[in-house]
Protein backbone atom coordinates (compact mmCIF):
# COMPACT_ATOMS: atom_id res chain seq x y z
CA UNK A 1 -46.94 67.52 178.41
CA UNK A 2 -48.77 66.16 175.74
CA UNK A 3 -49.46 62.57 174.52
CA UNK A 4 -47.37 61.57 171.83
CA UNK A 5 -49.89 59.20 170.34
CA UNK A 6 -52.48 60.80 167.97
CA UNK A 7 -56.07 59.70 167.65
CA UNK A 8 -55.37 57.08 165.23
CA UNK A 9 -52.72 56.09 167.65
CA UNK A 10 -49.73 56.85 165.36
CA UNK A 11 -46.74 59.76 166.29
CA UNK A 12 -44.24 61.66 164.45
CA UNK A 13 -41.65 60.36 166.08
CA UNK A 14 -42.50 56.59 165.99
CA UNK A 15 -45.73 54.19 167.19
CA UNK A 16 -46.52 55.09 170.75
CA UNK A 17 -48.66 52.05 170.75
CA UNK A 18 -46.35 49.65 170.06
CA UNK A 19 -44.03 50.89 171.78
CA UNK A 20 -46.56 50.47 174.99
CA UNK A 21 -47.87 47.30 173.76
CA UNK A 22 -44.47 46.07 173.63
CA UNK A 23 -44.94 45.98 177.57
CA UNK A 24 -46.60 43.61 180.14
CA UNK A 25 -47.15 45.14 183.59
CA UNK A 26 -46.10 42.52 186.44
CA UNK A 27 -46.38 44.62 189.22
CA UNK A 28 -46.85 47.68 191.12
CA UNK A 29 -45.56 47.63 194.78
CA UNK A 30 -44.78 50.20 197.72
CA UNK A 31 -40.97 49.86 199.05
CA UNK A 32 -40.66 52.41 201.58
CA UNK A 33 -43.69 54.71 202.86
CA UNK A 34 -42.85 57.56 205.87
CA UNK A 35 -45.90 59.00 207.47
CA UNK A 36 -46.09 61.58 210.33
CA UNK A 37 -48.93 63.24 211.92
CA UNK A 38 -47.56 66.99 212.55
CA UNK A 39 -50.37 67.90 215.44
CA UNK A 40 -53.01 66.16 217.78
CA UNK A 41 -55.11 63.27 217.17
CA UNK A 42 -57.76 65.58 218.58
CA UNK A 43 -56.52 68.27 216.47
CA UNK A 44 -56.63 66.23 213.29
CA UNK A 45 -60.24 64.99 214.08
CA UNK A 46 -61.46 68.71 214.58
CA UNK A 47 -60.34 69.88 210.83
CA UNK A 48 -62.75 69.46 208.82
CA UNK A 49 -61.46 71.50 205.71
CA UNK A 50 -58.08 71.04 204.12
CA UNK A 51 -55.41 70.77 201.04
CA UNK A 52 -53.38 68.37 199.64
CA UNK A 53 -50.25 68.92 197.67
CA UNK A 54 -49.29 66.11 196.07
CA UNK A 55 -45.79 66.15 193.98
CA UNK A 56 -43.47 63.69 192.21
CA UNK A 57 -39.72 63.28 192.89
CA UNK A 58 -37.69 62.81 189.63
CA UNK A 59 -35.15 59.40 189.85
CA UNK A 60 -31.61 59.19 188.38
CA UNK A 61 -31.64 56.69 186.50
CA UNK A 62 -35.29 57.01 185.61
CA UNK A 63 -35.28 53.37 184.74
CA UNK A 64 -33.62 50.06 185.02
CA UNK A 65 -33.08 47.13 182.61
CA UNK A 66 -32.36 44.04 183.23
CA UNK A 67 -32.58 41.14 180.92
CA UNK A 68 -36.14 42.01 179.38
CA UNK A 69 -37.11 43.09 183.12
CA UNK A 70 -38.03 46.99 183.63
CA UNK A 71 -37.71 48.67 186.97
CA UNK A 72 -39.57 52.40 186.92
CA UNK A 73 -38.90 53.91 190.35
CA UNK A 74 -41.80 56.39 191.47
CA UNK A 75 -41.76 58.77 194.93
CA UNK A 76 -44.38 60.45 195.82
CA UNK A 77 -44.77 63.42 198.81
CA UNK A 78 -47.96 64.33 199.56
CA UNK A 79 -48.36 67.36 202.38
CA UNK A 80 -51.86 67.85 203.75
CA UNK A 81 -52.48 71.36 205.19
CA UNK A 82 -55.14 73.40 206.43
CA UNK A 83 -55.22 76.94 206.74
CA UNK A 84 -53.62 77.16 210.09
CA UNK A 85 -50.79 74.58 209.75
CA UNK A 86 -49.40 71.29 208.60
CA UNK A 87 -51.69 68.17 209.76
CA UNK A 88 -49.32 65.64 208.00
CA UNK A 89 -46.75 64.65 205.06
CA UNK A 90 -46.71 61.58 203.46
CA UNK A 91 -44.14 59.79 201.24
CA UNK A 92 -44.45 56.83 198.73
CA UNK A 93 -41.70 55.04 196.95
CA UNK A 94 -43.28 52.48 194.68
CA UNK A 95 -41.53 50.27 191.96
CA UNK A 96 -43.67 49.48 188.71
CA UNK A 97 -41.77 46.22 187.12
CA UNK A 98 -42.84 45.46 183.97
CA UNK A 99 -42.01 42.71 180.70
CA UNK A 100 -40.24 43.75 177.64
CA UNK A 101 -40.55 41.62 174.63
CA UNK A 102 -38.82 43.80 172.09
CA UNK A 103 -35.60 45.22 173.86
CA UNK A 104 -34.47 46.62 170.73
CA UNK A 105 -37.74 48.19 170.14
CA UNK A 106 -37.97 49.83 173.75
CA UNK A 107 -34.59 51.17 173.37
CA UNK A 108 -35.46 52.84 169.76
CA UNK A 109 -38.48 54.19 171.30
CA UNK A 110 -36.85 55.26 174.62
CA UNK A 111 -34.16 57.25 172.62
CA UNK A 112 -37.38 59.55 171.54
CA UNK A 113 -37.47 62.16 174.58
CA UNK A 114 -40.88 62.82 173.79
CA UNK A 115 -41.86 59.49 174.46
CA UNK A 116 -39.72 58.73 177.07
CA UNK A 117 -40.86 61.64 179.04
CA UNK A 118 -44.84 60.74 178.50
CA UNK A 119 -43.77 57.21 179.51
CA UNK A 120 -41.55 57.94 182.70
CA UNK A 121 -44.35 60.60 183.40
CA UNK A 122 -47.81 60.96 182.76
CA UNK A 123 -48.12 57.58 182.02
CA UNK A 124 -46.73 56.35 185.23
CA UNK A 125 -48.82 58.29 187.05
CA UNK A 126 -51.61 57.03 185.70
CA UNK A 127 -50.73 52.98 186.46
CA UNK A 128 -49.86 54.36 189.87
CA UNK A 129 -52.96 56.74 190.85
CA UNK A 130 -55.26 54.37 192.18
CA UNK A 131 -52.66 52.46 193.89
CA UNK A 132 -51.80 56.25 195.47
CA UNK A 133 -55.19 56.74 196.03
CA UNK A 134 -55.96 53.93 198.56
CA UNK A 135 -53.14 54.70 200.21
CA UNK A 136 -53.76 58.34 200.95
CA UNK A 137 -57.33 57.79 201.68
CA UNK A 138 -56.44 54.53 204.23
CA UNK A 139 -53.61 56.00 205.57
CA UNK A 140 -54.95 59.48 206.46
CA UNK A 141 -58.19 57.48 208.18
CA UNK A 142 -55.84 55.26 210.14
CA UNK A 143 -53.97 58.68 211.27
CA UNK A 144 -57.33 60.13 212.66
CA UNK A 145 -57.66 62.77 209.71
CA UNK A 146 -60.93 63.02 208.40
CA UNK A 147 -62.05 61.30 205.31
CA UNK A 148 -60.30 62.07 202.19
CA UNK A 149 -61.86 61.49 198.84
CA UNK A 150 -59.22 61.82 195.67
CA UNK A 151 -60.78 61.79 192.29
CA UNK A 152 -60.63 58.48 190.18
CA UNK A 153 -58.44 59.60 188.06
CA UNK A 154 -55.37 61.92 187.86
């Protein structure tokens, strides 16, 4: 997906930059996390080598409003595997609540699907990451999986 702004920060299909500057973030917070270990302690120690898939589950409604307070849901599932077998899966649910001072701006702009869709996506994964990141990283230590390094940014 590309990013509706241009390099002068302008977009055909309105001003991606005020529309985001229209926007204070207040928070970013975890609500629910599930974490299993699928084998051994001894077993997770041992493997050395191993993948992560990392996806994003989609929300319905992607948003919520209310009064010039925005609610952006975000789940995360994050399976780490080696080449034999599952070690463990991973799930995030945060909340990213932010300030609206133009409401009839952010609805204008949120009617854009281009827009919306970099918003609700890209974007969002981007205030999230490093939140995501330590989480990952302390979680898979405190489950006895070695060291896992995720890049700084998405």
């Amino acid at each position: 997906m590309s990013n509706p702004c241009q390099t002068d920060g302008s977009s055909p299909h309105g001003d991606y930059e005020a529309f985001i500057s229209n926007m204070k973030l207040i928070d970013i917070f975890v609500f629910h996390s599930e974490c299993t270990r699928a084998c051994a302690i001894s077993d997770a120690r041992a493997i050395k080598e191993f993948n992560l898939n990392i996806s994003r589950a989609s929300h319905d409604p992607a948003y919520s409003l209310e009064g010039s307070s925005l609610a952006i849901p975000l789940s995360f599932r994050i399976e780490i595997l080696s080449s034999e077998k599952e070690i463990a899966s991973l799930e995030y649910h945060f909340e990213a609540l932010f300030s609206v001072s133009d409401l009839k701006a952010f609805h204008r702009s949120m009617k854009d699907d281009e827009v919306s869709r970099f918003f609700l996506g890209p974007q969002m994964d981007k205030f999230v990451w490093s939140y995501l990141r330590c989480l990952i990283s302390s979680t898979c230590s405190n489950m006895g999986i070695a060291r896992v390094v995720l890049p700084m940014m998405m």
